[in-house]
C-alpha atoms as a PDB file:
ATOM      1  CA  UNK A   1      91.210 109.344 103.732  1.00  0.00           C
ATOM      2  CA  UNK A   2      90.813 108.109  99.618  1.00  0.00           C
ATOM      3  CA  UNK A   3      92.152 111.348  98.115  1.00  0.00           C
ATOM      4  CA  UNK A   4      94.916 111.190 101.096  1.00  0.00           C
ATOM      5  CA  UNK A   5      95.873 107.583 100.554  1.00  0.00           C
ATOM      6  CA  UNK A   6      95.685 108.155  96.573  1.00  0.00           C
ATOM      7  CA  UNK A   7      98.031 111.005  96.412  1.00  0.00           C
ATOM      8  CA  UNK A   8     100.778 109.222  99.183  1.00  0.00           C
ATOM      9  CA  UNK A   9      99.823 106.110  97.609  1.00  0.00           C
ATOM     10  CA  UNK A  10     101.973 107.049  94.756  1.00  0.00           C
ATOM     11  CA  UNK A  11     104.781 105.857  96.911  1.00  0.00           C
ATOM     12  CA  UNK A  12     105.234 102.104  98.610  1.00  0.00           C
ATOM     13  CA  UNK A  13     105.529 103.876 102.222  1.00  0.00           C
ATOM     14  CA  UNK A  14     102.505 105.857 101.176  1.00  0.00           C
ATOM     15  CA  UNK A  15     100.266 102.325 101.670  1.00  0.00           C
ATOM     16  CA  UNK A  16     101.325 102.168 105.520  1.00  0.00           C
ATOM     17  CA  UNK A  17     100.712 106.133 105.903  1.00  0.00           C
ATOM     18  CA  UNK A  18      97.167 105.488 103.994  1.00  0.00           C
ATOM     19  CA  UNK A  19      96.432 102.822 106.461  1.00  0.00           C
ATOM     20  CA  UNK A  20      97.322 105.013 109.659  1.00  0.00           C
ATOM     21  CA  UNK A  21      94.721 107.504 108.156  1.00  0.00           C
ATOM     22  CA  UNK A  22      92.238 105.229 107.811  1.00  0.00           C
END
């Protein structure tokens, strides 16, 4: 889920995606 949310974290939609994963 860290290397996930890091890489779409780039992006501010990628937070909310990272927190669906986790």
């Amino acid at each position: 889920a860290l290397v996930e949310g890091a890489m779409v974290g780039h992006t501010p939609r990628g937070m909310e995606i990272a927190q669906e994963t986790l």
